[in-house]
PDB file of N, CA and C in Angstrom:
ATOM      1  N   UNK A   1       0.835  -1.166   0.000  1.00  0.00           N
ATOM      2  CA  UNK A   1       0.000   0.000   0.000  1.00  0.00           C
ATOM      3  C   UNK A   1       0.888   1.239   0.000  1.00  0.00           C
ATOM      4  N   UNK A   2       0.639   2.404  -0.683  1.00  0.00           N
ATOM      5  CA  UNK A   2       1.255   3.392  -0.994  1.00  0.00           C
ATOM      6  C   UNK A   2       0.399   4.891  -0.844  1.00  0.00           C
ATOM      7  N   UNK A   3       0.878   5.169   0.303  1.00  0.00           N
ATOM      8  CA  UNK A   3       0.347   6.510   0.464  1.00  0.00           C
ATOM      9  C   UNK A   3       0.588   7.915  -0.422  1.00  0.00           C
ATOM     10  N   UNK A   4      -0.534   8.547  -0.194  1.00  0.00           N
ATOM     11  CA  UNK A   4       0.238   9.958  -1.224  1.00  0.00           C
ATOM     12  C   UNK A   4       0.533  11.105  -0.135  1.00  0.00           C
ATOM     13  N   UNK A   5       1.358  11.756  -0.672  1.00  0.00           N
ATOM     14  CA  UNK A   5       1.897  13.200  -0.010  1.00  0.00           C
ATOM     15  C   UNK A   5       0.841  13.595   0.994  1.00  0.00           C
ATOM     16  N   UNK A   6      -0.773  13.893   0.962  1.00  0.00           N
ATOM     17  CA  UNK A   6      -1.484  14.492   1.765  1.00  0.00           C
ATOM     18  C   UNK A   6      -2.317  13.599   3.176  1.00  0.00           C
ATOM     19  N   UNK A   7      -2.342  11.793   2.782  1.00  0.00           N
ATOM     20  CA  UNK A   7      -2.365  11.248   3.399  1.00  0.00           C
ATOM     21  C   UNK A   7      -1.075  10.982   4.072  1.00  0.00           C
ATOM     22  N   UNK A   8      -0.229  10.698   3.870  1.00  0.00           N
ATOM     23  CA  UNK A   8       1.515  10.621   4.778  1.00  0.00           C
ATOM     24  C   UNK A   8       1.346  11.799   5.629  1.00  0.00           C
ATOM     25  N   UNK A   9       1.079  13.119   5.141  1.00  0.00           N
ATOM     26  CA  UNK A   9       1.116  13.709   6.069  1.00  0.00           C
ATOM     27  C   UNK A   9      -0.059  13.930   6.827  1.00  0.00           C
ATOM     28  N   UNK A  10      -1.445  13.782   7.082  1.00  0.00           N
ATOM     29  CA  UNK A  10      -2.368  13.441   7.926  1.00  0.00           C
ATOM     30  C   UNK A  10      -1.846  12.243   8.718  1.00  0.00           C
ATOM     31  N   UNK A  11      -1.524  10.968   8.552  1.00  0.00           N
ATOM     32  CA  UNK A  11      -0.980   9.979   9.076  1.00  0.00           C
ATOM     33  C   UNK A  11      -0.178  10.700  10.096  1.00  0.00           C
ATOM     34  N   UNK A  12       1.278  11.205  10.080  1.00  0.00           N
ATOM     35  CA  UNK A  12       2.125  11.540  10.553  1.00  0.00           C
ATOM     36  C   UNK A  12       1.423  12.386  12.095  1.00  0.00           C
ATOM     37  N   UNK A  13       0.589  13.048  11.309  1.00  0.00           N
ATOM     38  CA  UNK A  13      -0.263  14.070  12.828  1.00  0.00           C
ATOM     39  C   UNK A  13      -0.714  13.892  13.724  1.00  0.00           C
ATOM     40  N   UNK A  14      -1.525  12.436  13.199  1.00  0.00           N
ATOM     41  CA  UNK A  14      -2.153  11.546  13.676  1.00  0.00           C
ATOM     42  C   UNK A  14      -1.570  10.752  14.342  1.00  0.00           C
ATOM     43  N   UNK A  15      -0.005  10.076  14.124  1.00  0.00           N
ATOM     44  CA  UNK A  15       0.760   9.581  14.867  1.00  0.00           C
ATOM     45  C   UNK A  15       1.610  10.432  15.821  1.00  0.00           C
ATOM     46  N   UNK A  16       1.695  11.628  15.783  1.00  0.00           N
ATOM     47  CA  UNK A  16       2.386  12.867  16.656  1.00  0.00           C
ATOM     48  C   UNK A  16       1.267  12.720  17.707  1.00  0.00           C
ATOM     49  N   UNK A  17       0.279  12.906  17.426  1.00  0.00           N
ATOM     50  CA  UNK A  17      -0.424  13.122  18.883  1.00  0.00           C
ATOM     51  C   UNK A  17      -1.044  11.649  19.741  1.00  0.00           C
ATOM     52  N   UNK A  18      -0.333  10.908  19.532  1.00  0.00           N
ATOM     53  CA  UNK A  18      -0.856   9.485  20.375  1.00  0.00           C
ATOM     54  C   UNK A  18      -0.413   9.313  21.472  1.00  0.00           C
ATOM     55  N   UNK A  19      -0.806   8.743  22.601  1.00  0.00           N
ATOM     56  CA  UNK A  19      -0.480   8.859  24.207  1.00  0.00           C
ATOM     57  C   UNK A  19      -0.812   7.361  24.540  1.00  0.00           C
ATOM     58  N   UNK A  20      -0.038   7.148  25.630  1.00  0.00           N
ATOM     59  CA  UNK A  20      -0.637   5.940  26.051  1.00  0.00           C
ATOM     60  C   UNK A  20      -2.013   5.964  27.016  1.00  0.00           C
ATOM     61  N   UNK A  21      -2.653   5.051  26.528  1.00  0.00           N
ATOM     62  CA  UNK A  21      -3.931   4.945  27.702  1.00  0.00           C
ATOM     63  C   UNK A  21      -3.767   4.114  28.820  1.00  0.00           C
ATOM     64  N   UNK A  22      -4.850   4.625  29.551  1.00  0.00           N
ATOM     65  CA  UNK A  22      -4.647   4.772  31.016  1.00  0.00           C
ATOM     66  C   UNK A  22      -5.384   4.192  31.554  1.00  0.00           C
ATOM     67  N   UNK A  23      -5.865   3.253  32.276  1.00  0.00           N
ATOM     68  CA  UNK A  23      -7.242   2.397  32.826  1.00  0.00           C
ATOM     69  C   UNK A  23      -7.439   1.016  32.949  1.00  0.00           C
ATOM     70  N   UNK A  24      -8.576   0.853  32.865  1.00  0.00           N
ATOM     71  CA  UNK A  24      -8.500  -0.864  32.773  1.00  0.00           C
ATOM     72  C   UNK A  24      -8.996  -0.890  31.057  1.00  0.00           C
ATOM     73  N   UNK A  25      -8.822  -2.202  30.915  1.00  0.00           N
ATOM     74  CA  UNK A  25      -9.293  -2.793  29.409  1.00  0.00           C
ATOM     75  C   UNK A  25      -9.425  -4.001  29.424  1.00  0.00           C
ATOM     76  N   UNK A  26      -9.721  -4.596  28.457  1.00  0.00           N
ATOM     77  CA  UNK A  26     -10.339  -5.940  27.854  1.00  0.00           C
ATOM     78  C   UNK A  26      -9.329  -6.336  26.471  1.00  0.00           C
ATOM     79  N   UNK A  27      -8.746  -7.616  26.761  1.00  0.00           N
ATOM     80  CA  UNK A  27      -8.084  -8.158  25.725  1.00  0.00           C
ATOM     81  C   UNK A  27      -8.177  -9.382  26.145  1.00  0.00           C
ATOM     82  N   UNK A  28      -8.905 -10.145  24.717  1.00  0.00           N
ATOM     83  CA  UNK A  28      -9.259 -11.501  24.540  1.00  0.00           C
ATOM     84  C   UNK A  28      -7.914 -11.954  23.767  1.00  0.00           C
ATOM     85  N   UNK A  29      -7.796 -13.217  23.975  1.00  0.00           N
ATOM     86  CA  UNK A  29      -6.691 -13.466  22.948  1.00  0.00           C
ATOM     87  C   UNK A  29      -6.556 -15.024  22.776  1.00  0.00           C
ATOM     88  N   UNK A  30      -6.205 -15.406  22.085  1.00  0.00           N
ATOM     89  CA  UNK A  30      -6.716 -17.001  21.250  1.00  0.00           C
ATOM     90  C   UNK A  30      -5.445 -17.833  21.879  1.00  0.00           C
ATOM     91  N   UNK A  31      -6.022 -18.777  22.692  1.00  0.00           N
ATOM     92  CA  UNK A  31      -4.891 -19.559  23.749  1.00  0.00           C
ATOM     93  C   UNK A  31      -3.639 -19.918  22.998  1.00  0.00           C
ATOM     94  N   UNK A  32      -3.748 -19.970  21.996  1.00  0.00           N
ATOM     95  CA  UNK A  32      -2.166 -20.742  21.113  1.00  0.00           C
ATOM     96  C   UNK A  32      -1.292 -19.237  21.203  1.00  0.00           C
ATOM     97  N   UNK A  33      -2.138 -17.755  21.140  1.00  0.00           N
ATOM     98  CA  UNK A  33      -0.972 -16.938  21.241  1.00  0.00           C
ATOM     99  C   UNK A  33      -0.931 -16.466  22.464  1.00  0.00           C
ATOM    100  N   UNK A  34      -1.119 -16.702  23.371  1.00  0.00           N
ATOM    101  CA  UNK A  34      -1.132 -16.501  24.836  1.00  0.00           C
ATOM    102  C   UNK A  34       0.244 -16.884  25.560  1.00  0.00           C
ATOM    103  N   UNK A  35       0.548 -15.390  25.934  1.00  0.00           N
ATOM    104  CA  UNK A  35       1.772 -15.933  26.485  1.00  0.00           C
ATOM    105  C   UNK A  35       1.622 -14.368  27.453  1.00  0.00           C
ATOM    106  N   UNK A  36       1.926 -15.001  28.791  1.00  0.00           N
ATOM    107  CA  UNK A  36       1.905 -13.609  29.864  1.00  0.00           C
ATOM    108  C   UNK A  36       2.572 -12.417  29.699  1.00  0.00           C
ATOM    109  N   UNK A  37       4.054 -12.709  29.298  1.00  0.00           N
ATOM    110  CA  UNK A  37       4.859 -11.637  29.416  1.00  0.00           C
ATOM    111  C   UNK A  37       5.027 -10.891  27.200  1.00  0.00           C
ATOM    112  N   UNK A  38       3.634 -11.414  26.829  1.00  0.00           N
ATOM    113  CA  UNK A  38       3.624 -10.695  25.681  1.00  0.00           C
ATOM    114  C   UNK A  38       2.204 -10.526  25.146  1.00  0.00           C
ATOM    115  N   UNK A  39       1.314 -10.706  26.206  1.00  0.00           N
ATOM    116  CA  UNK A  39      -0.080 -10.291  25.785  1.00  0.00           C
ATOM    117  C   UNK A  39      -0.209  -8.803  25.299  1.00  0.00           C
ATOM    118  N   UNK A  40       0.445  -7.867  25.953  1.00  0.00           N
ATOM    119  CA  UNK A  40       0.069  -6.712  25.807  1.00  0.00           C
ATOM    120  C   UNK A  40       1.454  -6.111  25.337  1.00  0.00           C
ATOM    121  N   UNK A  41       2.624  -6.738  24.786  1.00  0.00           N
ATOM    122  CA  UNK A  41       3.850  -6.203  23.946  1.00  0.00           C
ATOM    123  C   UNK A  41       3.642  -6.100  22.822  1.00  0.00           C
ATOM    124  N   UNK A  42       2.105  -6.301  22.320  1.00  0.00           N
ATOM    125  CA  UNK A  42       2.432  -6.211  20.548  1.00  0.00           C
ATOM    126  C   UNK A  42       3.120  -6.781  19.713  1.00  0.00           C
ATOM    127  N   UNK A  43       3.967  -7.736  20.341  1.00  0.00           N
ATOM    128  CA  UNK A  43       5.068  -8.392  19.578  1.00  0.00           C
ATOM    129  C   UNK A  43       4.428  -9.278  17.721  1.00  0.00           C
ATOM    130  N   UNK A  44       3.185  -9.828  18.772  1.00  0.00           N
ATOM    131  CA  UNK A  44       2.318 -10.596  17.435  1.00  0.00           C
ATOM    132  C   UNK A  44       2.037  -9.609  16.137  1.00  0.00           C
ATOM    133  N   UNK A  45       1.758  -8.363  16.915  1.00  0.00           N
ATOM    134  CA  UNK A  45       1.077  -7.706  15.398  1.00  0.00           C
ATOM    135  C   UNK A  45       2.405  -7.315  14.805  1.00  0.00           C
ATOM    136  N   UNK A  46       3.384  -6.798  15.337  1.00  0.00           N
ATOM    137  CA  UNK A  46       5.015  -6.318  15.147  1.00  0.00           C
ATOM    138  C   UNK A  46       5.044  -7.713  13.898  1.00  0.00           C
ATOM    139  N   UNK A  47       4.830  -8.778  14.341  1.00  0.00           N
ATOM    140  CA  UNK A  47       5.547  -9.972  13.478  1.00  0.00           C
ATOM    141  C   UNK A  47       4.639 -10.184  12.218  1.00  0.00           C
ATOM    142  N   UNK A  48       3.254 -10.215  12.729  1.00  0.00           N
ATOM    143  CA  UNK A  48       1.816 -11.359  11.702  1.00  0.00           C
ATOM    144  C   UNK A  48       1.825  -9.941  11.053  1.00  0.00           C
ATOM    145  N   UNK A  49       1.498  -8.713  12.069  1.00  0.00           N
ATOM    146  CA  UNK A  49       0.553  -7.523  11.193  1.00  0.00           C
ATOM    147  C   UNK A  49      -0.620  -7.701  11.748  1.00  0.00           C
ATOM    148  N   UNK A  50      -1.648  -7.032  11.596  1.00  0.00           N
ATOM    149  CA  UNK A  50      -3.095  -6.752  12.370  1.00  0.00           C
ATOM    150  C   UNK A  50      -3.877  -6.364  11.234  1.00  0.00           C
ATOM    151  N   UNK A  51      -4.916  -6.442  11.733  1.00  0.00           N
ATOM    152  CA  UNK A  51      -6.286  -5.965  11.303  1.00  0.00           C
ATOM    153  C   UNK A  51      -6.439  -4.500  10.276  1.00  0.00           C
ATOM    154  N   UNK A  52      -5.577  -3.585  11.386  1.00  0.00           N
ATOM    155  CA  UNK A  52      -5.580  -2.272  11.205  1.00  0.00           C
ATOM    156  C   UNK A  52      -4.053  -1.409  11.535  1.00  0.00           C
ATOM    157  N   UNK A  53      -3.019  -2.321  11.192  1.00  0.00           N
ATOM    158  CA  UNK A  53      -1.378  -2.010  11.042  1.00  0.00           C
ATOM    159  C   UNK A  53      -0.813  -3.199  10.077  1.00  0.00           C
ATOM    160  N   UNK A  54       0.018  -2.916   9.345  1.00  0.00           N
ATOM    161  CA  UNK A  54       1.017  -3.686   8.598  1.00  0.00           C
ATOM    162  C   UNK A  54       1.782  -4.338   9.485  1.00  0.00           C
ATOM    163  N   UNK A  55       2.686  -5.314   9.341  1.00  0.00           N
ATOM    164  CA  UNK A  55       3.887  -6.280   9.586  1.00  0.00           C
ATOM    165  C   UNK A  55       4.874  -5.148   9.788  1.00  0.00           C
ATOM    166  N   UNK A  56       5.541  -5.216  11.070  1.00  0.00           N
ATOM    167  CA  UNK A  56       6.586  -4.141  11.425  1.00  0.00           C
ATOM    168  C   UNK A  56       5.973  -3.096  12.361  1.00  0.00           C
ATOM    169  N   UNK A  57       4.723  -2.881  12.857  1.00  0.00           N
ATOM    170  CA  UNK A  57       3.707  -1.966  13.907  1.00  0.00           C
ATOM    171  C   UNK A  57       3.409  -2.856  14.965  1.00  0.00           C
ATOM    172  N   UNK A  58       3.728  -2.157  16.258  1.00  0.00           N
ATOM    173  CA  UNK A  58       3.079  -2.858  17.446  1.00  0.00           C
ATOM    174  C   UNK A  58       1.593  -2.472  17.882  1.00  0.00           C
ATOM    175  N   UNK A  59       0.844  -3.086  17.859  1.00  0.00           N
ATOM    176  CA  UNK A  59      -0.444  -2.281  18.368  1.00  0.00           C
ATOM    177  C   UNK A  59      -1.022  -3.757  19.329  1.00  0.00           C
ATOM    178  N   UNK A  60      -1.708  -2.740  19.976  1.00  0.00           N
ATOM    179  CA  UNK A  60      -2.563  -4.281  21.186  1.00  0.00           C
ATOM    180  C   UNK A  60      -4.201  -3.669  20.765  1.00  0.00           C
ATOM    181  N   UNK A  61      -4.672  -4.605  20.451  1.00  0.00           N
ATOM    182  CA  UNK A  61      -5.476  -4.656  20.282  1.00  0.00           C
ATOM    183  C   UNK A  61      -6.925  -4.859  22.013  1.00  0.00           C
ATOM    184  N   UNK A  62      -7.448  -3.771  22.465  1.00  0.00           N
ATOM    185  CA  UNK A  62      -8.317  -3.765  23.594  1.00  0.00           C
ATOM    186  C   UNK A  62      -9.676  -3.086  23.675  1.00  0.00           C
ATOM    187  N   UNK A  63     -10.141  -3.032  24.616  1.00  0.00           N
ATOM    188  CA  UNK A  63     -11.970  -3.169  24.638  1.00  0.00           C
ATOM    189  C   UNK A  63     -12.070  -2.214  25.859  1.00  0.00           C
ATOM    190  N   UNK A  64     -12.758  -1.281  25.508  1.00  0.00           N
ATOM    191  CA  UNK A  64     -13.448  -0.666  26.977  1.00  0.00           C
ATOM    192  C   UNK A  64     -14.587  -1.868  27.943  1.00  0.00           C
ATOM    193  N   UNK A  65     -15.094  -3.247  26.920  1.00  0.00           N
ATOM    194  CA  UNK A  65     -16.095  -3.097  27.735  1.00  0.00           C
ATOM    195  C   UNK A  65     -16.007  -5.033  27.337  1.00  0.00           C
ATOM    196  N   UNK A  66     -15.961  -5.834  28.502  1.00  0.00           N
ATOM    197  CA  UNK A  66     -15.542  -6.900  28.448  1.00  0.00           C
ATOM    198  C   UNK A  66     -16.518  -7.658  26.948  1.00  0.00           C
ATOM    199  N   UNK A  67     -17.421  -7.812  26.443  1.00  0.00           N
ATOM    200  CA  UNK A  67     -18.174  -7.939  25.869  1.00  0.00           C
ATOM    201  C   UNK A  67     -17.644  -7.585  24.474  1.00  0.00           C
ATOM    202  N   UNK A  68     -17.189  -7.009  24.256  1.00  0.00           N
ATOM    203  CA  UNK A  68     -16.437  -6.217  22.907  1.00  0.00           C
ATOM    204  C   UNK A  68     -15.563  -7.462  22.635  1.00  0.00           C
ATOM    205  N   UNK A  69     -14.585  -7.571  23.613  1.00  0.00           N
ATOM    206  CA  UNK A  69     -13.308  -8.217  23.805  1.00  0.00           C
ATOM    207  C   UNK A  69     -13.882  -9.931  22.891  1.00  0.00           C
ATOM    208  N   UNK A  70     -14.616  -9.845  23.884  1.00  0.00           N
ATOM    209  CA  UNK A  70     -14.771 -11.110  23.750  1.00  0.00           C
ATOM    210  C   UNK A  70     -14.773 -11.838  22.363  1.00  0.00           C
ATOM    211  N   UNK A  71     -16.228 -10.859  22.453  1.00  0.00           N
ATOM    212  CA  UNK A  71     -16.846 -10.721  20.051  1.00  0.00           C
ATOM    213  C   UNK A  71     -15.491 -10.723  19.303  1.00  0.00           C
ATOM    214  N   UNK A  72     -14.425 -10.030  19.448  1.00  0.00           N
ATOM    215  CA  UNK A  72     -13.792 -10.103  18.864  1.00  0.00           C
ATOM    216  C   UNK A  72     -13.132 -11.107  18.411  1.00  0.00           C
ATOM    217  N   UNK A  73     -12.633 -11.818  19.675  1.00  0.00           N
ATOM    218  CA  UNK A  73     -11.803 -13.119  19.544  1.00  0.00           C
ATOM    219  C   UNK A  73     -12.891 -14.270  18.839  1.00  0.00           C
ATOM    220  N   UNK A  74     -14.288 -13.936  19.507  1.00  0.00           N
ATOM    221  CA  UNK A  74     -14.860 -15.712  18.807  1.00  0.00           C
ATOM    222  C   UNK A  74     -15.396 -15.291  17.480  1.00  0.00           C
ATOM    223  N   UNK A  75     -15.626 -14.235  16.780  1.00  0.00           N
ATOM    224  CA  UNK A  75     -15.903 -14.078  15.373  1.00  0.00           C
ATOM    225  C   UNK A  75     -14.702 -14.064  14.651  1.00  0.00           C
ATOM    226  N   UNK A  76     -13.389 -13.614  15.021  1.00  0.00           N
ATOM    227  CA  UNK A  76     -12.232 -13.698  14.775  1.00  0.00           C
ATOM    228  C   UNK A  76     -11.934 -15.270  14.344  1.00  0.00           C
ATOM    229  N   UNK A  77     -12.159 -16.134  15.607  1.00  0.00           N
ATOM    230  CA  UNK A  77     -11.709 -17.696  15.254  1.00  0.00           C
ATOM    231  C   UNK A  77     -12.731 -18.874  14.356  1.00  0.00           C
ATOM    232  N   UNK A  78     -14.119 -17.779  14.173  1.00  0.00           N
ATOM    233  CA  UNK A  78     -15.348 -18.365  13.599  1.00  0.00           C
ATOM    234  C   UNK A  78     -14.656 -18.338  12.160  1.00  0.00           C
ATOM    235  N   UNK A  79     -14.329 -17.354  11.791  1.00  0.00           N
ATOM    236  CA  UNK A  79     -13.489 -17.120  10.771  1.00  0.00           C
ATOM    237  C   UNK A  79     -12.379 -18.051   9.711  1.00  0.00           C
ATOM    238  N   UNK A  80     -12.080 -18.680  10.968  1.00  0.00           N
ATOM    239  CA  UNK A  80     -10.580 -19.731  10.498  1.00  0.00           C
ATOM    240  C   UNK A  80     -11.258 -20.846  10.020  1.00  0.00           C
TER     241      UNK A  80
END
């Protein structure tokens, strides 16, 4: 995928102003990639890629609201 000049730079702005969040959350996650000390390192999407980042982006994927979480993972594996 190949961005143009006016999206790269919306992107970029968009990535300037990101913060980490703060609270509780919800992350479901499919027992084969379950591992404690990398549930929430991003390492998977860094490697596979995600939904909504390319191969080479860490993102964790989470839920304000346990219910979200959940949908995600079993329509996710309904999938396979």
């Amino acid at each position: 995928m190949s961005l143009g000049r006016a999206a790269r730079r919306q992107l970029e702005e968009l990535i300037g102003g990101v913060t980490a969040l703060n609270g509780d959350f919800f992350r479901s996650v499919a027992f084969r990639y379950f591992h404690p000390d990398d549930v929430t390192s991003g390492e998977g999407t860094r490697v596979q890629g995600g939904r909504f980042v390319p191969a080479g982006v860490r993102a964790v994927y989470a839920s304000l609201e346990e219910a979200t979480a959940l949908h995600e993972v079993t329509s996710h594996n309904s999938a396979l």
